[in-house]
N, C-alpha and C. Protein backbone atom coordinates (compact mmCIF):
# COMPACT_ATOMS: atom_id res chain seq x y z
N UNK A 1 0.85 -1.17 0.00
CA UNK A 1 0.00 0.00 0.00
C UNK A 1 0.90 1.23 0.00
N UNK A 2 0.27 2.58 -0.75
CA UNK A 2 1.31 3.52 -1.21
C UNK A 2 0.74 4.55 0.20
N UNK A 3 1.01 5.42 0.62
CA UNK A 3 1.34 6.73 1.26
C UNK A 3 0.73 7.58 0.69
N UNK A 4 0.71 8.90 0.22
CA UNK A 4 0.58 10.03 0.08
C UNK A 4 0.46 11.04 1.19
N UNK A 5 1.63 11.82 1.15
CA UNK A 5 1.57 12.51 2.88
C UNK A 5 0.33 13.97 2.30
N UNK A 6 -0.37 14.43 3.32
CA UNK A 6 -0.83 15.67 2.92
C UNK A 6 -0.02 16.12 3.15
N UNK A 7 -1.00 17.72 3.57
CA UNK A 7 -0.12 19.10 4.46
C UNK A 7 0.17 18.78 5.52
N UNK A 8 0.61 19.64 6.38
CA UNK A 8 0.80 18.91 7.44
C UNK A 8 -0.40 19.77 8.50
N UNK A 9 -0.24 18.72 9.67
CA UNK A 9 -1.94 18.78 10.18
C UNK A 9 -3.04 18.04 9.20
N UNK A 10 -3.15 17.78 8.13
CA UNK A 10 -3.99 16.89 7.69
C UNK A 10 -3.53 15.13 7.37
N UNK A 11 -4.81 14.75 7.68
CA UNK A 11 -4.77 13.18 7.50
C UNK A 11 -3.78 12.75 5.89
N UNK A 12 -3.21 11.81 6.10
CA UNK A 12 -2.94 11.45 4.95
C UNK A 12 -3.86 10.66 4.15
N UNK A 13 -3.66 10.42 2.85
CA UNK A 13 -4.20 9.64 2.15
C UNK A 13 -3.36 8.01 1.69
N UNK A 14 -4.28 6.98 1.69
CA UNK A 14 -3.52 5.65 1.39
C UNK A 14 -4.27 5.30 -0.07
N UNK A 15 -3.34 4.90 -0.90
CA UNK A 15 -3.36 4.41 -2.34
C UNK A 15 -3.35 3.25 -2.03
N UNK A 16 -4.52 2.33 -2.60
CA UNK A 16 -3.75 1.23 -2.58
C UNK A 16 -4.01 0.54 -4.44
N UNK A 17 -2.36 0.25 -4.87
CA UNK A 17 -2.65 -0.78 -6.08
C UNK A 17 -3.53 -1.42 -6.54
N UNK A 18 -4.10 -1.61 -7.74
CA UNK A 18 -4.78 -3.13 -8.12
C UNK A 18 -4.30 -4.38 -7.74
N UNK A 19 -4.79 -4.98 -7.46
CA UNK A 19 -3.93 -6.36 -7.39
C UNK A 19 -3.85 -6.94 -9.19
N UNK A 20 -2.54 -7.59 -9.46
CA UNK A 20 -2.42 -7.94 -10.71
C UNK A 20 -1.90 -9.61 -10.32
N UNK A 21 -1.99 -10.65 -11.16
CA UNK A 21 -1.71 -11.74 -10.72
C UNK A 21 -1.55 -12.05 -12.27
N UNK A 22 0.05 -12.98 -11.97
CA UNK A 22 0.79 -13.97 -12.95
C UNK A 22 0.10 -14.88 -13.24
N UNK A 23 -0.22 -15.54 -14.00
CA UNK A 23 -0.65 -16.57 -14.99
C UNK A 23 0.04 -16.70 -16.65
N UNK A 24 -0.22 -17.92 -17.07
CA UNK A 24 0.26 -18.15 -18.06
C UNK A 24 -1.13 -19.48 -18.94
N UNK A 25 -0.67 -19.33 -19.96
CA UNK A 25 -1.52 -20.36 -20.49
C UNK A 25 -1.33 -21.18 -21.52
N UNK A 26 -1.87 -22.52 -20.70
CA UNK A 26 -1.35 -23.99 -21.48
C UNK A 26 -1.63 -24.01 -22.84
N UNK A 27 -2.07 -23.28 -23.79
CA UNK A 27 -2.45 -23.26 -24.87
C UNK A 27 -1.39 -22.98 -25.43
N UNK A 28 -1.65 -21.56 -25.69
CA UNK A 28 -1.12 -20.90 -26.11
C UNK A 28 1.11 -20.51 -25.64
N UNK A 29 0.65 -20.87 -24.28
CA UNK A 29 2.00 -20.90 -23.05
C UNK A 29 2.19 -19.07 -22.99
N UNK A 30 1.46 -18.42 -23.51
CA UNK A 30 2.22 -17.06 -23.12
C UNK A 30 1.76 -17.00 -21.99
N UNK A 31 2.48 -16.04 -21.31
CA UNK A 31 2.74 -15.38 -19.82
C UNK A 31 2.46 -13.94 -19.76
N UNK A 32 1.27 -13.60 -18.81
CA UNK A 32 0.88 -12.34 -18.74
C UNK A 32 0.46 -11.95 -17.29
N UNK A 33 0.23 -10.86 -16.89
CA UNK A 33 -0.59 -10.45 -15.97
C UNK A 33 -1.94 -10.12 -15.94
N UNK A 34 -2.85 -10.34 -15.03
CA UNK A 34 -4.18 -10.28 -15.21
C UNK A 34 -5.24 -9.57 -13.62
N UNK A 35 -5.70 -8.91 -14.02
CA UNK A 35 -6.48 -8.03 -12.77
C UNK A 35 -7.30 -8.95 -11.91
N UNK A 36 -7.93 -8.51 -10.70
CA UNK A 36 -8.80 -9.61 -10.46
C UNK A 36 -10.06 -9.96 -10.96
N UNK A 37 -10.33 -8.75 -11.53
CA UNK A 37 -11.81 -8.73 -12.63
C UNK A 37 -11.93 -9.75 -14.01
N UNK A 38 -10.69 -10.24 -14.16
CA UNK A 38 -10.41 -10.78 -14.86
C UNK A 38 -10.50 -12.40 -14.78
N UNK A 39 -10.42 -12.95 -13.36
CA UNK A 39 -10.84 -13.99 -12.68
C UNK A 39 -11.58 -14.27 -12.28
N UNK A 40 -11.82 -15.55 -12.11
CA UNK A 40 -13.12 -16.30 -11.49
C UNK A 40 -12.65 -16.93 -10.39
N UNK A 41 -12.84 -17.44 -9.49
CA UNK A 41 -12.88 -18.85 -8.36
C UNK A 41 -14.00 -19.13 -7.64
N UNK A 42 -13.77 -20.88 -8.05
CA UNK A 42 -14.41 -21.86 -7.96
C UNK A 42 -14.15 -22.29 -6.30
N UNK A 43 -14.93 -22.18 -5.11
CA UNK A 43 -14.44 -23.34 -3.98
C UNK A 43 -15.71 -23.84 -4.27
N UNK A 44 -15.10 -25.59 -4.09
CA UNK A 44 -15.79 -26.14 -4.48
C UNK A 44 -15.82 -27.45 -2.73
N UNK A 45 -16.31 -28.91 -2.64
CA UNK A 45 -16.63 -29.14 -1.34
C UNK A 45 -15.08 -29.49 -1.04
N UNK A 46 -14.12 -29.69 -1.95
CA UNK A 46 -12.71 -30.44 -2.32
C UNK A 46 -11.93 -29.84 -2.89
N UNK A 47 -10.41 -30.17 -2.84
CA UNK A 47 -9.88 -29.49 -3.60
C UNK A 47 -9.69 -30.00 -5.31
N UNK A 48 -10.74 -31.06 -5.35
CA UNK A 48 -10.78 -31.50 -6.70
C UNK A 48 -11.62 -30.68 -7.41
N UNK A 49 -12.67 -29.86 -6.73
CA UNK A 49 -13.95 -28.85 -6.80
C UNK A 49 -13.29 -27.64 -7.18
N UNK A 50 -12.04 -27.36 -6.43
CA UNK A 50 -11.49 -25.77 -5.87
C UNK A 50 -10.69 -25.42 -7.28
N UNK A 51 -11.11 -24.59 -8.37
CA UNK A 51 -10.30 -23.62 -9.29
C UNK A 51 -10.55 -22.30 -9.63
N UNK A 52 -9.90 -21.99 -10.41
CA UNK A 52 -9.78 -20.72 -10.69
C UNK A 52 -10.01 -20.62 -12.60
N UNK A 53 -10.19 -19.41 -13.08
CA UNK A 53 -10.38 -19.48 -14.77
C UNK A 53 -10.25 -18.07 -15.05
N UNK A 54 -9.98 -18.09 -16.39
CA UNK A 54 -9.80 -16.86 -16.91
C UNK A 54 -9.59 -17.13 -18.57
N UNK A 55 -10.03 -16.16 -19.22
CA UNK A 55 -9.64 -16.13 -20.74
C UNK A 55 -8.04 -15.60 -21.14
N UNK A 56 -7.58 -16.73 -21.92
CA UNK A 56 -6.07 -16.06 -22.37
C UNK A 56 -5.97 -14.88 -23.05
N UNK A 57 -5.73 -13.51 -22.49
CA UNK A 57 -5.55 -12.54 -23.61
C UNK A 57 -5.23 -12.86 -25.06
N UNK A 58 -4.16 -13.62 -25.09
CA UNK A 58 -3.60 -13.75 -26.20
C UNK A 58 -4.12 -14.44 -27.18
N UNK A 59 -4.84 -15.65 -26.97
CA UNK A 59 -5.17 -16.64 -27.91
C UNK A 59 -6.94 -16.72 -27.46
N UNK A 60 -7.71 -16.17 -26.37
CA UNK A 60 -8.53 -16.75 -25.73
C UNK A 60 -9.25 -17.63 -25.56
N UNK A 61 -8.11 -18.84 -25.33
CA UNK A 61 -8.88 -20.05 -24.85
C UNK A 61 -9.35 -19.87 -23.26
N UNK A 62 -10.25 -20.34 -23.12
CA UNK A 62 -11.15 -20.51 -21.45
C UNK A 62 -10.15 -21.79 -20.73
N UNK A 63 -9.50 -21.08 -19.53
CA UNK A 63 -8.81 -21.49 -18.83
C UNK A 63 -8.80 -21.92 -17.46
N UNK A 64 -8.58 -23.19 -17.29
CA UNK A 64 -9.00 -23.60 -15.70
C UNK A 64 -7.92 -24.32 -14.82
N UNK A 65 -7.87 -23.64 -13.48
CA UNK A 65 -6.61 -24.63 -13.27
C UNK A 65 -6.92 -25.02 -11.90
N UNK A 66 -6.46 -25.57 -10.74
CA UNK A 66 -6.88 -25.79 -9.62
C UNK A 66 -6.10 -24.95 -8.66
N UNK A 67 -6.74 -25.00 -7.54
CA UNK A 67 -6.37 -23.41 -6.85
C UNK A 67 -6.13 -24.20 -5.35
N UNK A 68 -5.40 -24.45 -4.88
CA UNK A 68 -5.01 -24.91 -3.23
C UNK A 68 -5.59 -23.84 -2.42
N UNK A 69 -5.10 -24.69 -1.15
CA UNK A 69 -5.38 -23.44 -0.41
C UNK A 69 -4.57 -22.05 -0.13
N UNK A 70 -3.62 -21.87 -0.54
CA UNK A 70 -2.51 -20.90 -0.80
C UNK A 70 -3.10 -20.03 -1.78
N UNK A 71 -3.28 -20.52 -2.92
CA UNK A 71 -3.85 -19.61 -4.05
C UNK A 71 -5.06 -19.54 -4.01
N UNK A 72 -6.00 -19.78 -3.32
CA UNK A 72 -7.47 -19.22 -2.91
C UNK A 72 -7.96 -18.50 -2.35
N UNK A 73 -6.56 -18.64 -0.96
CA UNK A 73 -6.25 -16.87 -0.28
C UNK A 73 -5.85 -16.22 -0.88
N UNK A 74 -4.53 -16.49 -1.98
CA UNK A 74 -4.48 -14.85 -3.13
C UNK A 74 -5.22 -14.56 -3.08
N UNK A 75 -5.78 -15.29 -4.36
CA UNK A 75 -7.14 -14.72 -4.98
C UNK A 75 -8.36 -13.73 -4.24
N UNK A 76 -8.47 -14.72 -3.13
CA UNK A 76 -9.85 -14.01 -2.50
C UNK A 76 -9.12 -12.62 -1.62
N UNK A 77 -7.98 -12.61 -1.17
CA UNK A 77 -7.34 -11.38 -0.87
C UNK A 77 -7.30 -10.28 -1.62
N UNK A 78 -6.90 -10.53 -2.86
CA UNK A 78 -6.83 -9.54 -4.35
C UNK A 78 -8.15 -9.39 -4.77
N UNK A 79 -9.36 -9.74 -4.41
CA UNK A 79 -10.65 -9.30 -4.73
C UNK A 79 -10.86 -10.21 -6.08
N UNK A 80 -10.51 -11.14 -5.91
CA UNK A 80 -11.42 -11.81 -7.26
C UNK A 80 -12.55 -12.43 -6.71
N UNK A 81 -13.37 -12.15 -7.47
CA UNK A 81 -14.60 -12.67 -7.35
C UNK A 81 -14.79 -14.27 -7.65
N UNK A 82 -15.36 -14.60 -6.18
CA UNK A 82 -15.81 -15.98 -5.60
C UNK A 82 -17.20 -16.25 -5.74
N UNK A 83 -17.37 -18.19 -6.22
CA UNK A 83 -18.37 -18.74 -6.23
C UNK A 83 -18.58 -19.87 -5.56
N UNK A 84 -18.68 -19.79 -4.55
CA UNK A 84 -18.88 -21.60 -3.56
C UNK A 84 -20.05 -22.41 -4.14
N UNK A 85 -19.66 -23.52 -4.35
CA UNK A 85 -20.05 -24.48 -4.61
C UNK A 85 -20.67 -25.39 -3.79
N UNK A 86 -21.95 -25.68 -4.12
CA UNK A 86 -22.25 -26.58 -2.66
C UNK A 86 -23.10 -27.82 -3.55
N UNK A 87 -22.86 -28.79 -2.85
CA UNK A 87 -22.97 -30.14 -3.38
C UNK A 87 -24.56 -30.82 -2.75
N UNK A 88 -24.97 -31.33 -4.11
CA UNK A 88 -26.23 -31.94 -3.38
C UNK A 88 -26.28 -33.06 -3.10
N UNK A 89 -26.98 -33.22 -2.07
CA UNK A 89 -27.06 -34.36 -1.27
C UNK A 89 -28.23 -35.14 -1.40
């Protein structure tokens, strides 16, 4: 997160970045960066359930990969938008 000092006696202001996240894609294999608007995630009841997707800039094939629990906290940290999955019984 960035700073910006005011005057002084006034509050400062905090910037904070987009979040941008590395990916690459098996298709095509290029390597890019991508916003979180740009993502999807999947938790699903498993981690066979649990991914993530996005369209390849480059080539746009629809892309899916599986997301642990490490990269589900990225994600859901960086504001990508989440869809839980719930299983019927």
């Amino acid at each position: 997160m960035a700073e910006m000092s005011g005057m002084p006696g006034m509050p400062s202001l905090s910037c904070e970045a987009p979040a941008l996240f590395k990916a690459a894609c098996p298709d095509c294999r290029a390597y890019f960066e991508l916003s979180a608007g740009a993502l999807r995630l999947a938790i699903g009841a498993s981690h066979r359930t649990t991914f993530y997707s996005f369209t390849c800039p480059e080539c746009g094939a629809a892309v899916r990969k599986p997301a642990g629990d490490r990269i589900v906290e990225l994600l859901t940290g960086g504001g990508v938008r989440t869809l839980r999955l719930h299983s019927t019984v």
